[in-house]
Each structure stands twice: as structure tokens, then as C-alpha cells.
Protein backbone atom coordinates (compact mmCIF):
# COMPACT_ATOMS: atom_id res chain seq x y z
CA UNK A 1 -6.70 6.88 -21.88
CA UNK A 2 -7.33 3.94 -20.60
CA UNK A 3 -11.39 3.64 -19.59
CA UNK A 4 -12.58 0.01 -19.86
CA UNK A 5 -10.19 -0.84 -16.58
CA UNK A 6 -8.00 0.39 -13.75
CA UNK A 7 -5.28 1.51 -14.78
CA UNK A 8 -2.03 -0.49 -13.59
CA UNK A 9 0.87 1.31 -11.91
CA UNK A 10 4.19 -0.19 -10.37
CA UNK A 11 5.67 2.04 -8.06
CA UNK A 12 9.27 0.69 -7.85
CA UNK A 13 10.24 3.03 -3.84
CA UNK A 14 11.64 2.12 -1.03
CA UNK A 15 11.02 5.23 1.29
CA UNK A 16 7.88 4.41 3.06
CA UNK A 17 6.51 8.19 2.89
CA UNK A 18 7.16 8.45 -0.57
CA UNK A 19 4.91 5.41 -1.43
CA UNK A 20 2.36 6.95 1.11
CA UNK A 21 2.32 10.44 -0.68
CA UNK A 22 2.08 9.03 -4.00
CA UNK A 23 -1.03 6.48 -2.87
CA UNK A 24 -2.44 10.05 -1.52
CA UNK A 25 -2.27 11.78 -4.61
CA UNK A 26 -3.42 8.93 -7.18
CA UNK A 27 -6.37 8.53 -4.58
CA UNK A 28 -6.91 12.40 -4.60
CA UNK A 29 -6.58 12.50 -8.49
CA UNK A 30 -10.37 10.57 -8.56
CA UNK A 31 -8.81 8.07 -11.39
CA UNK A 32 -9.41 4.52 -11.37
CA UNK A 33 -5.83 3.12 -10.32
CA UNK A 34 -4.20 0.34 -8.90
CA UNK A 35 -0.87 0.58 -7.48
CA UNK A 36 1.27 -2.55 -7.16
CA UNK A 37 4.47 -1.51 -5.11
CA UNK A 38 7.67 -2.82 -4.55
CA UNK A 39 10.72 -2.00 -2.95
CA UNK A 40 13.50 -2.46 -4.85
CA UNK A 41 14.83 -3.13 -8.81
CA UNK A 42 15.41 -6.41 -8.30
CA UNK A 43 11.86 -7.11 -7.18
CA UNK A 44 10.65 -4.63 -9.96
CA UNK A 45 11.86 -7.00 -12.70
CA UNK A 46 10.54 -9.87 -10.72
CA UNK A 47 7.26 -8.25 -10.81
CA UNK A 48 7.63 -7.26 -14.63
CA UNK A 49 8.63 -10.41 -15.79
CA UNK A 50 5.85 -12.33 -13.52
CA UNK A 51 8.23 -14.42 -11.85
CA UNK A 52 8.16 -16.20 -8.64
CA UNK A 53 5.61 -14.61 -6.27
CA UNK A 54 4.14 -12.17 -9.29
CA UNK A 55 3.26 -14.61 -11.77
CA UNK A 56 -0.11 -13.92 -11.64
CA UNK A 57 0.03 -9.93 -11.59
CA UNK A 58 -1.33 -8.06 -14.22
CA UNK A 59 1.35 -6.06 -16.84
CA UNK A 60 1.51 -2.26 -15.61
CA UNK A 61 0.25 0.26 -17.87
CA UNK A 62 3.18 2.34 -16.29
CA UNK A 63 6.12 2.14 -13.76
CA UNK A 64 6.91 4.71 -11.75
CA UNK A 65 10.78 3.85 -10.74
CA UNK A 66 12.82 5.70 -8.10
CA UNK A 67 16.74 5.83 -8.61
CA UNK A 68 18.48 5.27 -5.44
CA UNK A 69 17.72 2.02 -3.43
CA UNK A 70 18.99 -0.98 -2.05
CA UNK A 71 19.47 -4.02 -4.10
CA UNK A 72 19.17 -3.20 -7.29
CA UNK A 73 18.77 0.70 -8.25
CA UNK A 74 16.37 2.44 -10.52
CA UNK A 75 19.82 2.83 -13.10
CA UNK A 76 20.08 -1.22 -13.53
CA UNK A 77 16.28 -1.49 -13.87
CA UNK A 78 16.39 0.77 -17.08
CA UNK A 79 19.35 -0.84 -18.14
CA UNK A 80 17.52 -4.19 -17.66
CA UNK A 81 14.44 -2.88 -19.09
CA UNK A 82 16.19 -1.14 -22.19
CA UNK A 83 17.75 -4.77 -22.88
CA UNK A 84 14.28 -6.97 -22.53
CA UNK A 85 12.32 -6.74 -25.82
CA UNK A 86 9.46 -7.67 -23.81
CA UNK A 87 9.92 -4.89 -21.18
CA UNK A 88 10.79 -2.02 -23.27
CA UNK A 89 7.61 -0.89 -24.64
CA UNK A 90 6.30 -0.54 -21.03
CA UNK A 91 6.36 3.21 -20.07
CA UNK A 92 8.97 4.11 -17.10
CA UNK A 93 9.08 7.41 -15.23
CA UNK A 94 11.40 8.32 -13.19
CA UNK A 95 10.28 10.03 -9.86
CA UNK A 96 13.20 10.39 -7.84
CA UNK A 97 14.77 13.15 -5.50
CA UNK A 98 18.14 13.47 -7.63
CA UNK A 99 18.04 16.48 -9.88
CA UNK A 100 21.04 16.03 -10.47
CA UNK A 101 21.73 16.83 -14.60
CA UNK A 102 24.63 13.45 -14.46
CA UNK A 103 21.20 11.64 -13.53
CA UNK A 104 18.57 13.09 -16.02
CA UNK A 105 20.65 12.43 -19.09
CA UNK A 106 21.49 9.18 -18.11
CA UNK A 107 18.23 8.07 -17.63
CA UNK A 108 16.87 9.66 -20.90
CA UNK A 109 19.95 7.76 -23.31
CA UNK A 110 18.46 5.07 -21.14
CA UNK A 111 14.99 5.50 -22.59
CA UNK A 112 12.83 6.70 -20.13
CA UNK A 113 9.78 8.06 -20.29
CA UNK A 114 10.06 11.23 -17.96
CA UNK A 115 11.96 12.28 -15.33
CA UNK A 116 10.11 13.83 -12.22
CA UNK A 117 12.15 15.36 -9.50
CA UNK A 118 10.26 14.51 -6.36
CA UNK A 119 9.30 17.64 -4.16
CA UNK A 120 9.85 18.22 -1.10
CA UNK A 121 6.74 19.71 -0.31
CA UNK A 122 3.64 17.74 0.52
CA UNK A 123 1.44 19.91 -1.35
CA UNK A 124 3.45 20.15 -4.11
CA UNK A 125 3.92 16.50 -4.15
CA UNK A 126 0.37 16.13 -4.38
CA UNK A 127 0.06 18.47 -7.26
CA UNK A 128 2.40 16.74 -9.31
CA UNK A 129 0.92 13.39 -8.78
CA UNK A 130 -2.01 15.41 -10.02
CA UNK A 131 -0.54 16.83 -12.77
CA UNK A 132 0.84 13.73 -13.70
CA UNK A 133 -2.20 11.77 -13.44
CA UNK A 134 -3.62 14.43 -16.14
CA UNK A 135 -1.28 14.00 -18.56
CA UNK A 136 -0.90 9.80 -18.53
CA UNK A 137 -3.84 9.12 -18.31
CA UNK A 138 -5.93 11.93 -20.18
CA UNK A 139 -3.95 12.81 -22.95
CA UNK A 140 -1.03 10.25 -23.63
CA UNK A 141 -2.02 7.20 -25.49
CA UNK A 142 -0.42 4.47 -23.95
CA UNK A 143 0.56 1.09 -25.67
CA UNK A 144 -1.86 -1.80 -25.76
CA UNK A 145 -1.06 -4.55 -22.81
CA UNK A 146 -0.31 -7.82 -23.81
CA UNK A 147 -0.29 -11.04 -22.18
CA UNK A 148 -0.77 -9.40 -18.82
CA UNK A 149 -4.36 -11.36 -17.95
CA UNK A 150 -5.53 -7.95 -16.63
């Protein structure tokens, strides 16, 4: 747990209600978070690697990375981020709509963290935000952020 700051989420989606729902739920979940979104993988590892227009951002405590989207896809991000020694101790989950089995073991021999499928339901969305929320940042000991300023 993380209680001396906010804790630091990247929310790599590009469906506009999705980012919406999962704002809603963090915000509902009464933890101190900030979400720093972006819409695509290519911007993601922009954002990770602090270059260009993130330089200044602070390292995320987590990423929450969606599969499917233009650009650059949540499957080259882990690829990317599986490669980078200075990227790969960063937690990713993926929180996508494919629950698709192809998908799930592709990501995991990619080193993910989780895999969420996304639900359908608002409600249930919300209660897996909240569910998730629990279990990151209540119980799981995350690794120590370094070099990210925050």
C-alpha cells in the first residue's frame, strides 16, 4: 500500500466510456488516485519512458492497458515493456473486453500482471474497479518507484 502519496495509474484506452467508467469507479473506491490516460500504445511508452510531451510525468505505480486500439495495441506494449529493463518491473493489467483464452495466455507468457475481462455491465464495472482497487492497493505490495520525481 502505498499511503505517503497518490497513487499513480496509466490507463492506456481508447474508448471514451471505458476511461469514463473506470475514472467513476477509482473515484467511488474513496482511494487517493491519479489517473494519467492515454489513448494508444504508442503514446503509453511515450508516457512510460517520459519522452516528448511526458517528460515531466511522474512513473505509474500501475498501468492499466487495454488490448485492441489504434496505433500501437496493448500486445506490442507488453512486448515493448517485457524488452525495457527499465519498464518491466512496472505492474501491467490488462483490462480489456477480449476473453478470448488465444488472448489471456498470450498476455501472461508476456508477463502481465492480471488479466481483467471488462464487463459489460455498469454496475459490475464499477464493482470490479472496486474490487480491484482492494486488492492493489490494500494488500499487494507494489515495487518502490524510482526516478519518477513523484
Amino acid at each position: 500500500m502505498i499511503s505517503d502519496r497518490p497513487v499513480h495509474i496509466l490507463l492506456v484506452e481508447d474508448n471514451a466510456d471505458d476511461v469514463f467508467l473506470t475514472r467513476q469507479g477509482f473515484e467511488r473506491s474513496g482511494l487517493d488516485v491519479v489517473i494519467h490516460h492515454v489513448e494508444n500504445g504508442e503514446l503509453c511508452l511515450d508516457f512510460l519512458r517520459k519522452s516528448g510531451a511526458f517528460a515531466d510525468v511522474p512513473r505509474p505505480d500501475l498501468v492499466l492497458l487495454d488490448l485492441n486500439m489504434p496505433i500501437m495495441g496493448g500486445r506490442e506494449v507488453m512486448a515493448e515493456i517485457v524488452e525495457d529493463e527499465s519498464l518491466r518491473q512496472i505492474p501491467v493489467v490488462i483490462l480489456t473486453t477480449s476473453d478470448a483464452e488465444a488472448d489471456v495466455l498470450e498476455m501472461y507468457k508476456l508477463r502481465c500482471s492480471s488479466y481483467i475481462t471488462k464487463p459489460i455491465d455498469f454496475k459490475d464495472f464499477q464493482r470490479i474497479i472496486a474490487e480491484f482497487s482492494t486488492y492493489w492497493f490494500d494488500i499487494v505490495k507494489l515495487p518502490p518507484v524510482h526516478g519518477s520525481g513523484a
